[in-house]
PDB file of N, CA and C in Angstrom:
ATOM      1  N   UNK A   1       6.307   1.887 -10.065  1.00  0.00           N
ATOM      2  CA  UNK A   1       5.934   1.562  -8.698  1.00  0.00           C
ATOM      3  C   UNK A   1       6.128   0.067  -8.506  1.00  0.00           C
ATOM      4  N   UNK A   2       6.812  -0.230  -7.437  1.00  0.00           N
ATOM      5  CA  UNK A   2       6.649  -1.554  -6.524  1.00  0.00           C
ATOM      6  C   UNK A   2       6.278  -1.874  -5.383  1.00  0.00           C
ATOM      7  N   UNK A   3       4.898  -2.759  -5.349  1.00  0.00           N
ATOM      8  CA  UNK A   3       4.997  -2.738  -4.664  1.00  0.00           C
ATOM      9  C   UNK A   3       5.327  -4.052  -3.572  1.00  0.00           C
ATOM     10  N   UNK A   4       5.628  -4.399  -2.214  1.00  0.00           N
ATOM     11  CA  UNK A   4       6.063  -5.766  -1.653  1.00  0.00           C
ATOM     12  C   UNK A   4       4.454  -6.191  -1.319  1.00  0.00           C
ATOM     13  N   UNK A   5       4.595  -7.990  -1.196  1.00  0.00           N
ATOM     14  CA  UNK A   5       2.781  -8.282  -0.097  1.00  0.00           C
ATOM     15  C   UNK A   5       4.360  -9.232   0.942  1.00  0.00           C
ATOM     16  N   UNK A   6       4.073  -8.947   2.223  1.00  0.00           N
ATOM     17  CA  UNK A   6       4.738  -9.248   3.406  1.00  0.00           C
ATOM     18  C   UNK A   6       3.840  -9.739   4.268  1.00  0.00           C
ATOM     19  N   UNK A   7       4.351 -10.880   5.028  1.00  0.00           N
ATOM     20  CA  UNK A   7       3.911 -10.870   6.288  1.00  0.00           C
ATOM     21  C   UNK A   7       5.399 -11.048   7.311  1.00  0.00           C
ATOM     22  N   UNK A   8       4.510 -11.721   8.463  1.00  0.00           N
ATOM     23  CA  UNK A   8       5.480 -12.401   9.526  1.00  0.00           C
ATOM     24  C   UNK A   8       5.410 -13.430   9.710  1.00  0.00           C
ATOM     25  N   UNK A   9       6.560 -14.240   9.953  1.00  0.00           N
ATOM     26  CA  UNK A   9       7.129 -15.979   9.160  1.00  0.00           C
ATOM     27  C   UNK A   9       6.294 -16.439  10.577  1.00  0.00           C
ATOM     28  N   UNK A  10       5.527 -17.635  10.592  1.00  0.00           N
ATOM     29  CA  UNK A  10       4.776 -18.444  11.534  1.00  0.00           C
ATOM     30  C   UNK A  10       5.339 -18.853  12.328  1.00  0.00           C
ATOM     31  N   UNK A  11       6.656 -18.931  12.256  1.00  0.00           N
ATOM     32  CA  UNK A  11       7.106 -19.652  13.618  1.00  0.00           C
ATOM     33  C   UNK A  11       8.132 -18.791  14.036  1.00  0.00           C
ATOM     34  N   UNK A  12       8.825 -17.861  13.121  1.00  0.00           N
ATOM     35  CA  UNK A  12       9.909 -16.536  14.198  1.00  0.00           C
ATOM     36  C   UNK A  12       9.218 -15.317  13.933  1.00  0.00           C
ATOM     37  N   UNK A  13       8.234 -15.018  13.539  1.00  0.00           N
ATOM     38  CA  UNK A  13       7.826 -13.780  13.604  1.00  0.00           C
ATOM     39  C   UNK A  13       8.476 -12.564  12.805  1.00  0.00           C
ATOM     40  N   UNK A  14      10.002 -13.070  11.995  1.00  0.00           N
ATOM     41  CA  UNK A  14      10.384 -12.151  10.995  1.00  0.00           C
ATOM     42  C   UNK A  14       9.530 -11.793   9.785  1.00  0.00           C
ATOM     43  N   UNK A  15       9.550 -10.887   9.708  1.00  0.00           N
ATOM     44  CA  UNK A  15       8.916 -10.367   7.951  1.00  0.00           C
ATOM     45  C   UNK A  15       9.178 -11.004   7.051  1.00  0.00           C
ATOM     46  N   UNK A  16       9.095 -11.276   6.355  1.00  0.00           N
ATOM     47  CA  UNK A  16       9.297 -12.203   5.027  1.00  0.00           C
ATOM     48  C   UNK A  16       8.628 -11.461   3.590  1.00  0.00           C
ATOM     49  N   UNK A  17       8.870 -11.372   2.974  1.00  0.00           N
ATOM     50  CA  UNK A  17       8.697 -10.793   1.224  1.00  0.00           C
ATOM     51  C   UNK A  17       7.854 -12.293   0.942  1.00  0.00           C
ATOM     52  N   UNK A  18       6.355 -11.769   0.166  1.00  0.00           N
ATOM     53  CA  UNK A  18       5.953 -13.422  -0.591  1.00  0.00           C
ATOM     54  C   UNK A  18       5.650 -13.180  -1.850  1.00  0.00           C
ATOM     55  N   UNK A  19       5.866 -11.950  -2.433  1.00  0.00           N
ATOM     56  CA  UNK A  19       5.698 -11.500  -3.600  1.00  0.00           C
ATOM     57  C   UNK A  19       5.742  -9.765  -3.786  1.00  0.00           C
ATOM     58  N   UNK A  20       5.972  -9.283  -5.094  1.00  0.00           N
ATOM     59  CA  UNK A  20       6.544  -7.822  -5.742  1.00  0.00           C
ATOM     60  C   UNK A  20       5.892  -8.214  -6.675  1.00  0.00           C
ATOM     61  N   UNK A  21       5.110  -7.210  -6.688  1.00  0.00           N
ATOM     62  CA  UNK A  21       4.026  -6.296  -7.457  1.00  0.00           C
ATOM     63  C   UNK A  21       4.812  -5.627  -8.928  1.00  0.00           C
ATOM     64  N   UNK A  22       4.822  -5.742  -9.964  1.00  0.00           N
ATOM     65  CA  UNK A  22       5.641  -4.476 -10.654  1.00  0.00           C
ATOM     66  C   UNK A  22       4.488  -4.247 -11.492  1.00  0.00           C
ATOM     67  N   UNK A  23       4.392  -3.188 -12.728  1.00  0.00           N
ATOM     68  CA  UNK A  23       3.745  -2.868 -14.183  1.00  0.00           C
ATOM     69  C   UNK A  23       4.386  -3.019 -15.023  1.00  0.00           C
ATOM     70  N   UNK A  24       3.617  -3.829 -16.131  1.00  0.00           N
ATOM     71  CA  UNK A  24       4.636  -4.846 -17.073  1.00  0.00           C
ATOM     72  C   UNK A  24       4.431  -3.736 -18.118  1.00  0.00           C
ATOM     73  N   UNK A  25       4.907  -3.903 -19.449  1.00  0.00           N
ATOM     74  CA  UNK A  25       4.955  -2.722 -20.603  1.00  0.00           C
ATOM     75  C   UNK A  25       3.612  -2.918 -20.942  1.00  0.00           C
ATOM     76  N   UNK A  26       2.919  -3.900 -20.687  1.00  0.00           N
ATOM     77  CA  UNK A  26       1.499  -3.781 -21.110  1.00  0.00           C
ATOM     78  C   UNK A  26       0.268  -2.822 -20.461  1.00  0.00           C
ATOM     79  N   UNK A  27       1.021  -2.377 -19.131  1.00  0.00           N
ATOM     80  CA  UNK A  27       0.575  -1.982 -18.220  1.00  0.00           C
ATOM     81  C   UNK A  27      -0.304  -3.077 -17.386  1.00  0.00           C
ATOM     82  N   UNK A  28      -0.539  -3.745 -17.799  1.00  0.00           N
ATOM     83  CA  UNK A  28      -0.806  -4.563 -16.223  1.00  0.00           C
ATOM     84  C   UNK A  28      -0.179  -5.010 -15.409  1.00  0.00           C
ATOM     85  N   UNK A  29      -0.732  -5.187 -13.889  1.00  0.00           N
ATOM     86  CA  UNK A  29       0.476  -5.986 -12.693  1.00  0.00           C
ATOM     87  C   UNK A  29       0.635  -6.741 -13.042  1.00  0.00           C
ATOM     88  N   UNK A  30       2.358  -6.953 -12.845  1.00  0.00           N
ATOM     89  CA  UNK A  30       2.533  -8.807 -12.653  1.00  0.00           C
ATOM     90  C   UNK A  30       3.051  -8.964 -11.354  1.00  0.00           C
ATOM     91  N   UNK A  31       2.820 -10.062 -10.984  1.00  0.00           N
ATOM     92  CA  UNK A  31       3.001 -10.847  -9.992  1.00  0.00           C
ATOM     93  C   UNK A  31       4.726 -11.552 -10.020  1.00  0.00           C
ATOM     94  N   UNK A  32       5.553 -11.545  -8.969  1.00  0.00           N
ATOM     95  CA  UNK A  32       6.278 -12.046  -9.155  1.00  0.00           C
ATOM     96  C   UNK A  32       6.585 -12.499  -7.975  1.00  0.00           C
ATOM     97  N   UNK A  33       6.209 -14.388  -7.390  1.00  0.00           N
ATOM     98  CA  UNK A  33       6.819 -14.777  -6.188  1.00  0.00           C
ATOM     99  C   UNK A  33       7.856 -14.936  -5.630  1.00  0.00           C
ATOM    100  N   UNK A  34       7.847 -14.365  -4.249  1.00  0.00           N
ATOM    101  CA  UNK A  34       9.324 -14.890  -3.999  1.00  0.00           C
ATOM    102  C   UNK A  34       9.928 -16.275  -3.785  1.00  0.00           C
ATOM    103  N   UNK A  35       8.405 -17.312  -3.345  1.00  0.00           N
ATOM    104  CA  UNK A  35       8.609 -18.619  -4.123  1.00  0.00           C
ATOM    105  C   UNK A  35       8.003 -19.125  -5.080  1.00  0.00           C
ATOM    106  N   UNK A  36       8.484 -19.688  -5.878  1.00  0.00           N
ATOM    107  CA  UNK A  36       7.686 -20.021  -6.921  1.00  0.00           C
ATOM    108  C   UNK A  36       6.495 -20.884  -6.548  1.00  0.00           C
ATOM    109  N   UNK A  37       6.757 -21.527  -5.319  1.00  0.00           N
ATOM    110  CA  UNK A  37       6.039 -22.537  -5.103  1.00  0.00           C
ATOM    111  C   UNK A  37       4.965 -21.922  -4.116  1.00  0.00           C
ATOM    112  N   UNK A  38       4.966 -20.707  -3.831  1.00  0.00           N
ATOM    113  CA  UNK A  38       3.866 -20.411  -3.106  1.00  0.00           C
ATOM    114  C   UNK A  38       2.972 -19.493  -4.031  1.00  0.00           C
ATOM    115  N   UNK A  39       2.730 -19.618  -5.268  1.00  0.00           N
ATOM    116  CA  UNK A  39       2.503 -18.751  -6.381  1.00  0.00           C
ATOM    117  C   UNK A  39       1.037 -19.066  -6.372  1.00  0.00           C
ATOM    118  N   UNK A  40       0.392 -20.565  -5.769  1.00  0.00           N
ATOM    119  CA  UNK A  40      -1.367 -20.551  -5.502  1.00  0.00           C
ATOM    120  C   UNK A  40      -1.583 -20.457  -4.022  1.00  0.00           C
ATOM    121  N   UNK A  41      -0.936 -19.974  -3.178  1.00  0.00           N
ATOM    122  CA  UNK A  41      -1.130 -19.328  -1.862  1.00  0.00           C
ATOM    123  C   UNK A  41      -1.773 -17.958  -1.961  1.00  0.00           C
ATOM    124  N   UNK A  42      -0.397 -17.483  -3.046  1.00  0.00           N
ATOM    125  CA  UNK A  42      -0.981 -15.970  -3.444  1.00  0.00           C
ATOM    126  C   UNK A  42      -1.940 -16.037  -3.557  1.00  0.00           C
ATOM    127  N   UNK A  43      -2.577 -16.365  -4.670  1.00  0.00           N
ATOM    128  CA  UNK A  43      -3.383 -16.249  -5.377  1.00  0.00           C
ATOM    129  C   UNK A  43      -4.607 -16.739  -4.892  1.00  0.00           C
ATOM    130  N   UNK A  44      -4.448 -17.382  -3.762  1.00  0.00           N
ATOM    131  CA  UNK A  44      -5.422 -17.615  -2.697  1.00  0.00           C
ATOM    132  C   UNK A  44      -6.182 -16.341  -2.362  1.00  0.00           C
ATOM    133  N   UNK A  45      -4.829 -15.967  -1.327  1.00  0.00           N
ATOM    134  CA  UNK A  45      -5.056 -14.782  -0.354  1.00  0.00           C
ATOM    135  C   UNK A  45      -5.836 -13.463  -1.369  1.00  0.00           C
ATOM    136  N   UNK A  46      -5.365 -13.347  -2.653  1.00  0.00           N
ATOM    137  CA  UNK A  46      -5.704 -12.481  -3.401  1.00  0.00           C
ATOM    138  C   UNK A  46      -7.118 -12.599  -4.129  1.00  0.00           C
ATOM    139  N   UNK A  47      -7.606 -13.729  -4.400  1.00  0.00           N
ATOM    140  CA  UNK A  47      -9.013 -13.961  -4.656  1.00  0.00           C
ATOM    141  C   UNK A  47      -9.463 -13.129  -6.371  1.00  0.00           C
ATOM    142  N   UNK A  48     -10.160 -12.703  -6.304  1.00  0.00           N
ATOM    143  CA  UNK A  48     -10.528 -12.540  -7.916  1.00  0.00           C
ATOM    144  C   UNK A  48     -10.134 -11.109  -8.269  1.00  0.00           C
ATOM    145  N   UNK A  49      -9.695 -10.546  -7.195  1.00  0.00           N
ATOM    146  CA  UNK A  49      -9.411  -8.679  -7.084  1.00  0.00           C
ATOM    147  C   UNK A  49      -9.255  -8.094  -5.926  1.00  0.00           C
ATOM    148  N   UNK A  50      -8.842  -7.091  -5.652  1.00  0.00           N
ATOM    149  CA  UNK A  50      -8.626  -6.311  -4.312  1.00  0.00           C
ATOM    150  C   UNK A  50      -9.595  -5.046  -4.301  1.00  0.00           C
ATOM    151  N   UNK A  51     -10.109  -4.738  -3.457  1.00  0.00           N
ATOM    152  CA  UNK A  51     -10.866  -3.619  -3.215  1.00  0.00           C
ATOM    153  C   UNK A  51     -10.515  -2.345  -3.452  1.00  0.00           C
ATOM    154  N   UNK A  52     -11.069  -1.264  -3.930  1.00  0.00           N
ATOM    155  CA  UNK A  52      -9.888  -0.432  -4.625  1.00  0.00           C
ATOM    156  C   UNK A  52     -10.979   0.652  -3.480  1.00  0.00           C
ATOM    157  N   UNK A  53     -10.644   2.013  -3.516  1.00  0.00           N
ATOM    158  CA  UNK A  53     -11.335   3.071  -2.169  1.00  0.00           C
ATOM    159  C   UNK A  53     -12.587   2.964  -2.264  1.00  0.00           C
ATOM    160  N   UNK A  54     -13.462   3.012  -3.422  1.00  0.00           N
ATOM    161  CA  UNK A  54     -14.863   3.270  -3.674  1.00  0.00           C
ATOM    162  C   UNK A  54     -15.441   1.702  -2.969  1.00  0.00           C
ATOM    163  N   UNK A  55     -14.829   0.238  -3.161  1.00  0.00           N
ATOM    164  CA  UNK A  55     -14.731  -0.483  -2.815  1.00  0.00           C
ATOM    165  C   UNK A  55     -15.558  -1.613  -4.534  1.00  0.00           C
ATOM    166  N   UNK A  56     -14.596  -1.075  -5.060  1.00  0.00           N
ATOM    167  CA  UNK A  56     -14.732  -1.787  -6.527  1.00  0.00           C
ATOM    168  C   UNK A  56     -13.637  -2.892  -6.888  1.00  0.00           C
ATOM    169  N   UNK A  57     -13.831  -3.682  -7.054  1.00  0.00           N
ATOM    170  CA  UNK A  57     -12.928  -4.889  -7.542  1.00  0.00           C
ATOM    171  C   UNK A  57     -12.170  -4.483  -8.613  1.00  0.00           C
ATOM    172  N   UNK A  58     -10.801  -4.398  -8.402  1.00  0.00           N
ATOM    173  CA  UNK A  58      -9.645  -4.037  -9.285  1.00  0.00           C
ATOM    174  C   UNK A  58      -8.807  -5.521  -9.551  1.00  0.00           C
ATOM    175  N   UNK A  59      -8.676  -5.617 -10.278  1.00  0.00           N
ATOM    176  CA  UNK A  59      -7.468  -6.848 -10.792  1.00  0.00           C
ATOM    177  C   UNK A  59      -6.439  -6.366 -11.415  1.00  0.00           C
ATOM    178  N   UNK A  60      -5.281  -7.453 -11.591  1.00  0.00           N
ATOM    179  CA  UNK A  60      -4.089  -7.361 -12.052  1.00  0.00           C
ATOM    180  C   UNK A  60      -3.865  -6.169 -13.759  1.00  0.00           C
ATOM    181  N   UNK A  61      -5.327  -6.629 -14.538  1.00  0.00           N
ATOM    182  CA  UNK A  61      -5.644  -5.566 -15.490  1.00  0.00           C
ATOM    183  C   UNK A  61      -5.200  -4.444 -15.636  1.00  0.00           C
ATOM    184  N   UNK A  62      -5.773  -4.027 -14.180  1.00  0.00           N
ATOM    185  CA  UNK A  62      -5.980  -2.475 -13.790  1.00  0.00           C
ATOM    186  C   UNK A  62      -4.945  -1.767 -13.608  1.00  0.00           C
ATOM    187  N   UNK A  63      -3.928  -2.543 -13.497  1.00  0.00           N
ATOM    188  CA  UNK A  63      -2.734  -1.722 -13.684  1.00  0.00           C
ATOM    189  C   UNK A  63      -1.833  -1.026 -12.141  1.00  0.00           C
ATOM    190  N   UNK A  64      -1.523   0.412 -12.260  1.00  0.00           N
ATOM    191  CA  UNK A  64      -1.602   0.534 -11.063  1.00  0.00           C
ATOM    192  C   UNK A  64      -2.444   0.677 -10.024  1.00  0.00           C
ATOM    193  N   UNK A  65      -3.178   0.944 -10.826  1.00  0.00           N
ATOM    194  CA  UNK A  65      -4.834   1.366  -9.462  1.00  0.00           C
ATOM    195  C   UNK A  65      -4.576  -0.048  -8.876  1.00  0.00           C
ATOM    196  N   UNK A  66      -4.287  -1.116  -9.493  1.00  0.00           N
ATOM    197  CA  UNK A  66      -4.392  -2.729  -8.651  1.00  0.00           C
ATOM    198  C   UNK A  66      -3.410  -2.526  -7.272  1.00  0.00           C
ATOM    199  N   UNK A  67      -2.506  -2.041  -7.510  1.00  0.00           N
ATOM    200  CA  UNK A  67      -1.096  -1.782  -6.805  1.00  0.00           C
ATOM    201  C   UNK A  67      -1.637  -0.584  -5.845  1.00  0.00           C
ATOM    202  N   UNK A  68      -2.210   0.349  -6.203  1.00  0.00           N
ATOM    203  CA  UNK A  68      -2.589   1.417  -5.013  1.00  0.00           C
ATOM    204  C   UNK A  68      -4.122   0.616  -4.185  1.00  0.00           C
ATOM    205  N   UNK A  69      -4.498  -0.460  -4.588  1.00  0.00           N
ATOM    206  CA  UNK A  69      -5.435  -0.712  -3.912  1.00  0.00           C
ATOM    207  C   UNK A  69      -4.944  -1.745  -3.131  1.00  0.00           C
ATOM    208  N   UNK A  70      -3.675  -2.701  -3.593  1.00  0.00           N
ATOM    209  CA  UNK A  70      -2.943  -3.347  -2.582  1.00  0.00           C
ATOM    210  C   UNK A  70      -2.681  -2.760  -1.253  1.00  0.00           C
ATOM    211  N   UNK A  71      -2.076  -1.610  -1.528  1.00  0.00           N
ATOM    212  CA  UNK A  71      -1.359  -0.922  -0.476  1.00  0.00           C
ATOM    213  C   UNK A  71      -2.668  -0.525   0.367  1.00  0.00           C
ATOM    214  N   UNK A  72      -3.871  -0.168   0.060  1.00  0.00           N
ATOM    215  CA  UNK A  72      -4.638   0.332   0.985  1.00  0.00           C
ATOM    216  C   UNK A  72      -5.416  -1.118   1.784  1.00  0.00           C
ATOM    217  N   UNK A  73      -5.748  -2.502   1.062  1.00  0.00           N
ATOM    218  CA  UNK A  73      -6.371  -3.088   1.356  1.00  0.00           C
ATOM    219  C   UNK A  73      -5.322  -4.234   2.406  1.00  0.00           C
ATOM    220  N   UNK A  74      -4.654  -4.315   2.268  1.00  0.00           N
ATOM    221  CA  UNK A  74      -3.578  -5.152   3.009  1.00  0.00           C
ATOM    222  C   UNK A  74      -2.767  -4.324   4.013  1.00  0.00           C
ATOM    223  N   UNK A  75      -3.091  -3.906   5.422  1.00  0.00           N
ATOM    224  CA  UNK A  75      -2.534  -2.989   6.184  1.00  0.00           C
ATOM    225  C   UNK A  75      -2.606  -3.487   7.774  1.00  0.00           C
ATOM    226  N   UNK A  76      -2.624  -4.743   7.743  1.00  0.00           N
ATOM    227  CA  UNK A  76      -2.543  -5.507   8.666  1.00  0.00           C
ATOM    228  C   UNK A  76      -1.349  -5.793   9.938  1.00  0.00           C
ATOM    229  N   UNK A  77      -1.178  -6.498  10.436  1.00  0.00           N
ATOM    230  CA  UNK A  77       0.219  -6.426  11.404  1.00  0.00           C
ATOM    231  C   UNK A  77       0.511  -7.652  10.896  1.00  0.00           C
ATOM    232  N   UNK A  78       0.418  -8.974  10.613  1.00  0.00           N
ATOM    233  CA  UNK A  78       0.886 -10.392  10.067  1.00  0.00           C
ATOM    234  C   UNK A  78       0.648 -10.393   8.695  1.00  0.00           C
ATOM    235  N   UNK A  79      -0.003  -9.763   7.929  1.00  0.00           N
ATOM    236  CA  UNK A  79       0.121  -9.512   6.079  1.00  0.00           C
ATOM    237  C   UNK A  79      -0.406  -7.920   5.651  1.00  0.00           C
ATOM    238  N   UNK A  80       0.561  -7.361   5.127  1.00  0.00           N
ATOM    239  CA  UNK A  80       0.732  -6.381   4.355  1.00  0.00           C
ATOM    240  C   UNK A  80       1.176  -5.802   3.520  1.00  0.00           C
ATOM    241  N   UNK A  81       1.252  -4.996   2.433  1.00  0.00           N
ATOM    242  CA  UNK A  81       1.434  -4.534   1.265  1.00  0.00           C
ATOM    243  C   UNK A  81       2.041  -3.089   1.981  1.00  0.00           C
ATOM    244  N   UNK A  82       3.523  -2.860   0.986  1.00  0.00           N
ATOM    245  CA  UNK A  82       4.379  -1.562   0.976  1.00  0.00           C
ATOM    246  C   UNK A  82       4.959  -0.914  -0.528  1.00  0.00           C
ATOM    247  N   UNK A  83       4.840  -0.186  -0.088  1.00  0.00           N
ATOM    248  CA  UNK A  83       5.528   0.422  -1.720  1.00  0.00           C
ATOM    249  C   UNK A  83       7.195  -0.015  -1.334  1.00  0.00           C
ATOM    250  N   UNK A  84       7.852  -0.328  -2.227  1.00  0.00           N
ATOM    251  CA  UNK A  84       9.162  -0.134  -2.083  1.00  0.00           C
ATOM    252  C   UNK A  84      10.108   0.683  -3.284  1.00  0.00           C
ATOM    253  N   UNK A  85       9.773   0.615  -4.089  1.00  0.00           N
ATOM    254  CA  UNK A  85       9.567   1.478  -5.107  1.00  0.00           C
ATOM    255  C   UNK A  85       8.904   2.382  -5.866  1.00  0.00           C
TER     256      UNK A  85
END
């Protein structure tokens, strides 16, 4: 599974990719920016974990559950999470 975190660019309103989600052989997420340099923005927006359904803090650890809780917790119209893979 992959998944994208997207928004829409601040000043044209196109979508933009700011990072892909993958599962590394260890099974945890990694993170991979699409700039390198916005790599503590992420990690801003992302905070210590994402809310997973029950509303339990999942981290990068967690593997995919981190990635299915992306997709549910980020469903916004200016930042959101998609599977693309």
């Amino acid at each position: 599974m992959i998944v994208a975190l997207r928004r829409r660019h601040p000043d044209t309103g196109e979508p933009e990719t700011l990072a892909t989600f993958t599962i590394g052989s260890d099974g945890r997420a990694r993170l991979e920016p699409a700039d390198a340099g916005n790599r503590a923005g992420i990690d801003t927006i992302l905070g210590d974990g994402v809310p997973d359904e029950r509303g339990s803090l999942v981290t990068p650890d967690d593997g995919e559950a981190y990635l299915r809780a992306l997709l549910a917790a980020y469903r916004g119209s200016r930042l959101w999470a998609e599977q693309v893979s």
